[in-house]
C-alpha atoms as a PDB file:
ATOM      1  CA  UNK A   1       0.702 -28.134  -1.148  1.00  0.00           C
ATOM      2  CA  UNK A   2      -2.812 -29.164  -1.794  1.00  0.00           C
ATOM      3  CA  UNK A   3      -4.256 -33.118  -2.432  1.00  0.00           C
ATOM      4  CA  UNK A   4      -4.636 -31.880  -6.207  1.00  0.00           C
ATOM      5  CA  UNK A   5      -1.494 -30.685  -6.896  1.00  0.00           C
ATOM      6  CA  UNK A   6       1.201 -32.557  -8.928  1.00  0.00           C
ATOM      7  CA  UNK A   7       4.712 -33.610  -7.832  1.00  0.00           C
ATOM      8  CA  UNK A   8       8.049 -32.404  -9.138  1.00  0.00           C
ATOM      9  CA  UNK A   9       8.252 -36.118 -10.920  1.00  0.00           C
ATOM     10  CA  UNK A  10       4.693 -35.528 -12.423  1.00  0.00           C
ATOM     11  CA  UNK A  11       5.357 -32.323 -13.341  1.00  0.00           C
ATOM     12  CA  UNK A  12       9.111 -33.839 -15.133  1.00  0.00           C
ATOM     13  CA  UNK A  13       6.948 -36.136 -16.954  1.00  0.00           C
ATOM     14  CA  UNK A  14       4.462 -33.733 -18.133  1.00  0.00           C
ATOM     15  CA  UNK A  15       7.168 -31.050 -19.070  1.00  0.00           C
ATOM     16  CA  UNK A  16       9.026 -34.092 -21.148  1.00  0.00           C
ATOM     17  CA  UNK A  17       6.213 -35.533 -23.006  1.00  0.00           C
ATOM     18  CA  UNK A  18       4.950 -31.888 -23.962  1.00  0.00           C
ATOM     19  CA  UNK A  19       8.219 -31.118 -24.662  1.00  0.00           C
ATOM     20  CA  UNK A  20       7.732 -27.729 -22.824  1.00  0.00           C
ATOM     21  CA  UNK A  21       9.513 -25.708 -19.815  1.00  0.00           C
ATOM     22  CA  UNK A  22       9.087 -27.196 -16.314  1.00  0.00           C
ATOM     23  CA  UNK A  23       8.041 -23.222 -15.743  1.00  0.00           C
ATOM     24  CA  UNK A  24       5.501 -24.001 -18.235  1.00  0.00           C
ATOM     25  CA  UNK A  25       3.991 -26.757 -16.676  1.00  0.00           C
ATOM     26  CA  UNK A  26       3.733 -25.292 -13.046  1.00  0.00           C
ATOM     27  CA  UNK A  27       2.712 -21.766 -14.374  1.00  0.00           C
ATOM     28  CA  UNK A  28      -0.302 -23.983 -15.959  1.00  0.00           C
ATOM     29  CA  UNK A  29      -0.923 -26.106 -13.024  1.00  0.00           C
ATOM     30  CA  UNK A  30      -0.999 -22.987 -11.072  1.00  0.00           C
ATOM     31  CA  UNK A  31      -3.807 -21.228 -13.147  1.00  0.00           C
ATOM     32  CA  UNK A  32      -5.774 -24.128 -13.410  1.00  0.00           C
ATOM     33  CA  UNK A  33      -5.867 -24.659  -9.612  1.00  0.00           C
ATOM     34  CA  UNK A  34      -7.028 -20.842  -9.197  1.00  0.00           C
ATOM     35  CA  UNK A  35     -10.628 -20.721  -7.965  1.00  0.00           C
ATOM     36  CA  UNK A  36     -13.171 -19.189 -10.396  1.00  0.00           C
ATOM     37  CA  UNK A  37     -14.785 -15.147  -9.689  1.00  0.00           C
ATOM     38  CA  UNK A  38     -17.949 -14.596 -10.489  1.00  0.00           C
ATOM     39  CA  UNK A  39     -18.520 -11.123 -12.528  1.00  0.00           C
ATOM     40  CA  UNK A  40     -22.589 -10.760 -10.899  1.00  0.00           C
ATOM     41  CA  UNK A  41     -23.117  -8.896  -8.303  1.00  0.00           C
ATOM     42  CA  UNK A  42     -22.465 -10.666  -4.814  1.00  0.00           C
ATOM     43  CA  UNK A  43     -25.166  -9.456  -2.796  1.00  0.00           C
ATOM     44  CA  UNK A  44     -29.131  -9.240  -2.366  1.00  0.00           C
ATOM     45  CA  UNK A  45     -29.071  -5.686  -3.306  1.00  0.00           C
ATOM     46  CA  UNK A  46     -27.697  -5.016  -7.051  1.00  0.00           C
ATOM     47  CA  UNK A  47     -27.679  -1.471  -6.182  1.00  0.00           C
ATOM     48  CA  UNK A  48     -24.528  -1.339  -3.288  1.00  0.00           C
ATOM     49  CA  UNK A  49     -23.073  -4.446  -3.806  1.00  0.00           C
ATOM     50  CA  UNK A  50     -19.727  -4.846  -5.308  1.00  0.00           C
ATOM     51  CA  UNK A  51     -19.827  -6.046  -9.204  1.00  0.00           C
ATOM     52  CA  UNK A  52     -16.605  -6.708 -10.766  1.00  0.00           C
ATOM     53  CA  UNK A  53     -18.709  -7.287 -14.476  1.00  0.00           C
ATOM     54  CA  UNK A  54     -19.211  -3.581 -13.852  1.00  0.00           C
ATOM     55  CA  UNK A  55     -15.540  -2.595 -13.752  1.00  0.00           C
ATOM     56  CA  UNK A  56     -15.083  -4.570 -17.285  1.00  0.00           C
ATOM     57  CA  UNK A  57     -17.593  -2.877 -19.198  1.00  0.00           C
ATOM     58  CA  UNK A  58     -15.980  -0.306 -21.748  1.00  0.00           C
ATOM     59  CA  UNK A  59     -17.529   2.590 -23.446  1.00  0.00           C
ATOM     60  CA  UNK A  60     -15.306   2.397 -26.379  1.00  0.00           C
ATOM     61  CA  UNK A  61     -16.541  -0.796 -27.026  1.00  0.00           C
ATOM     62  CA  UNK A  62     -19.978   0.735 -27.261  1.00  0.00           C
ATOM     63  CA  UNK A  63     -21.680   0.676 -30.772  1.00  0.00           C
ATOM     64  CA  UNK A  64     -23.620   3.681 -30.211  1.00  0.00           C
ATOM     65  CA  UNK A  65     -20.321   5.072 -28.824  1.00  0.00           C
ATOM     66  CA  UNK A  66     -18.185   4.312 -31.496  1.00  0.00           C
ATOM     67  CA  UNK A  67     -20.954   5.319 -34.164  1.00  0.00           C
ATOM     68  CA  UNK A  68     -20.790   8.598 -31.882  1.00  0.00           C
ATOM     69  CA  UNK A  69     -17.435   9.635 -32.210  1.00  0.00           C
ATOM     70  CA  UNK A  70     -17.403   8.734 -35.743  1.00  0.00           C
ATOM     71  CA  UNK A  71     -20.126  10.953 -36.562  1.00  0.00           C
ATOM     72  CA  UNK A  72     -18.257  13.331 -34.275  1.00  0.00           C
ATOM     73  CA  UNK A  73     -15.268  13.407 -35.888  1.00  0.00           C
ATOM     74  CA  UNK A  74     -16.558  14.128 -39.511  1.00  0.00           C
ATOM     75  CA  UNK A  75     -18.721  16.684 -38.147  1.00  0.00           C
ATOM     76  CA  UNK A  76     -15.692  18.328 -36.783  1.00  0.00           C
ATOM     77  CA  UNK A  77     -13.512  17.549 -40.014  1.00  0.00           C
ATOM     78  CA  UNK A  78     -16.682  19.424 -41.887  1.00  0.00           C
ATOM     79  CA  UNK A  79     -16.842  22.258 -39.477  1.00  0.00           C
ATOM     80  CA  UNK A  80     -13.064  22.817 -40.058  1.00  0.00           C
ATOM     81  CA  UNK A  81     -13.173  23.039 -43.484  1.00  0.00           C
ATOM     82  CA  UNK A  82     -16.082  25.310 -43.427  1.00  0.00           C
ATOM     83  CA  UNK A  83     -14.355  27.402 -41.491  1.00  0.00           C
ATOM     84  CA  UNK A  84     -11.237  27.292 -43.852  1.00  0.00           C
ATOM     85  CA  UNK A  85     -13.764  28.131 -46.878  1.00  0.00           C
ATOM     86  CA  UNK A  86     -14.519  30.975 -44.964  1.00  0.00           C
ATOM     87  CA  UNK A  87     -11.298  32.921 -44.374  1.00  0.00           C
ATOM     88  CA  UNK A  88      -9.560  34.887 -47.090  1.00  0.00           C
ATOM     89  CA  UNK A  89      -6.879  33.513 -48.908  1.00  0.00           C
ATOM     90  CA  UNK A  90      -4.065  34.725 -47.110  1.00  0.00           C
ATOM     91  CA  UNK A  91      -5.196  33.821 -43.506  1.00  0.00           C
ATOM     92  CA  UNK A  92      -6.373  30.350 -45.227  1.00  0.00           C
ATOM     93  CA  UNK A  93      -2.642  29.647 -46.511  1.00  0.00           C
ATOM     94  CA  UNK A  94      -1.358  30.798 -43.085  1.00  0.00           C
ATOM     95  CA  UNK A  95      -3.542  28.347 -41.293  1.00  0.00           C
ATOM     96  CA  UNK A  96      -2.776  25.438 -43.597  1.00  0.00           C
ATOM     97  CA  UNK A  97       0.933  26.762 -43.696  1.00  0.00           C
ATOM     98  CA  UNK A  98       1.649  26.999 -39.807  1.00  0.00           C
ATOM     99  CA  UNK A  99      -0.724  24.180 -38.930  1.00  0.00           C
ATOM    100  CA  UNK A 100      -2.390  21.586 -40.827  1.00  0.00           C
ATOM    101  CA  UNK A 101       0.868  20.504 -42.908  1.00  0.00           C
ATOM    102  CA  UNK A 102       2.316  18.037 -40.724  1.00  0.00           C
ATOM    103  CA  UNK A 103       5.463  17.900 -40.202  1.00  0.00           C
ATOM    104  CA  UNK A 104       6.507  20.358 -42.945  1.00  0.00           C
ATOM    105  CA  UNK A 105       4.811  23.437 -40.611  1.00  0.00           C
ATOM    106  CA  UNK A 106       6.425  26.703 -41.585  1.00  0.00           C
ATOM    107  CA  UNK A 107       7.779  28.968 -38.759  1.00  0.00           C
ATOM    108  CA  UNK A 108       6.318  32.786 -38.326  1.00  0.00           C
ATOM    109  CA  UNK A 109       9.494  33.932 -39.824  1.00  0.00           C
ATOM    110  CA  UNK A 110       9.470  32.019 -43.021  1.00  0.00           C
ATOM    111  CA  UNK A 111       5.863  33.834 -43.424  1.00  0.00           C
ATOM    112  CA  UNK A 112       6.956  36.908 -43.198  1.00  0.00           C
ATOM    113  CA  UNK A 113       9.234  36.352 -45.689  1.00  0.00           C
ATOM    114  CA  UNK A 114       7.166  34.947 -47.982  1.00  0.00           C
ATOM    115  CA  UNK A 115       4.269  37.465 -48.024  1.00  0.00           C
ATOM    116  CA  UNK A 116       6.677  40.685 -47.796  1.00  0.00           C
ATOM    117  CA  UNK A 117       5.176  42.000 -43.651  1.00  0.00           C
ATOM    118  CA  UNK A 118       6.691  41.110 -39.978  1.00  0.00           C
ATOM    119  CA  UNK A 119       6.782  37.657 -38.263  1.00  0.00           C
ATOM    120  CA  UNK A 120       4.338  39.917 -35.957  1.00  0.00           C
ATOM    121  CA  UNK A 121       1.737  40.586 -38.768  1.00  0.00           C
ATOM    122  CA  UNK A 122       1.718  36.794 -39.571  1.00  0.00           C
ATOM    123  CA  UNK A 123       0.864  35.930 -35.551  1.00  0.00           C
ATOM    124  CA  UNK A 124      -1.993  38.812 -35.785  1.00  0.00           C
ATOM    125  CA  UNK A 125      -3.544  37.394 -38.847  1.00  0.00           C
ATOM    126  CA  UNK A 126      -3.016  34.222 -37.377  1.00  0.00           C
ATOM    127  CA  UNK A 127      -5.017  34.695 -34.471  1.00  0.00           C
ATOM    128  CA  UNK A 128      -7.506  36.510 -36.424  1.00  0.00           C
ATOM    129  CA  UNK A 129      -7.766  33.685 -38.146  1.00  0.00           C
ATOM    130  CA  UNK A 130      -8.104  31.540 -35.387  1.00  0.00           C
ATOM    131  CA  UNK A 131     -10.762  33.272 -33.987  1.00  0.00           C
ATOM    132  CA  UNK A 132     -13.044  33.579 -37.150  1.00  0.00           C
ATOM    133  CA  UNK A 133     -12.648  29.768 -37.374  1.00  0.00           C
ATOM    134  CA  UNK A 134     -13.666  29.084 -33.091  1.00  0.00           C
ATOM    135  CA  UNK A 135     -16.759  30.971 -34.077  1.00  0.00           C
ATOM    136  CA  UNK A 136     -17.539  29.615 -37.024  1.00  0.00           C
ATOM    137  CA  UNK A 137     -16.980  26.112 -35.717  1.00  0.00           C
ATOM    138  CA  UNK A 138     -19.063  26.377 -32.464  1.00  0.00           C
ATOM    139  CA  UNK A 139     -22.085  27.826 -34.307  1.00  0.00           C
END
């Protein structure tokens, strides 16, 4: 126990008055006795020297990063429906059917069903699909 820190019967006192937890008190006492860390670097040469500011820095905190994947993200969202526009209307309603309906995604079977041909000729024109879109996406 250092010079600085309190007794049990300051600590009583404190907890009573502040009408808080004794844990309170000594958690407190214990953080404020902690020694301060500085975030620069800690030696003469910035370049090899340990720097714990540089394990705190964030990307997604970025502006430009954050502007980045924005822009990113519509670009994609107008890429994909480009590359809906440009499938026929079956393989479109396929797409949307088996993937972009959320939770309500209909199964190969209920498909084939619904357009007269195999749960096979669905998963071809699905891929076929899929494949007209990855080009038309990446271009």
């Amino acid at each position: 126990s250092s010079l600085d820190s309190l007794s049990n019967k300051e600590i009583h006192q404190i907890s009573e008055e502040l009408n808080v937890k004794v844990s309170d008190v000594t958690e407190m006492e214990t953080r404020l006795s902690g020694s301060d860390l500085t975030l620069d670097p800690l030696g003469d040469n910035e370049e090899d020297d340990y720097s714990p500011i540089s394990y705190l820095q964030s990307a997604n905190l970025e502006p430009s990063a954050v502007l980045e994947q924005k822009q990113m993200g519509l670009a994609q969202k107008e890429g994909l429906a480009t590359a809906l526009a440009n499938l026929d209307d079956r393989s479109r309603a396929i797409i949307e059917a088996r993937w972009l309906n959320g939770d309500d995604q209909s199964t190969l079977h209920e498909l084939a069903a619904q357009y007269g041909v195999s749960a096979e000729r669905i998963r071809q024109i699905e891929a076929q699909a899929m494949k007209k879109m990855k080009v038309a996406m990446t271009q």
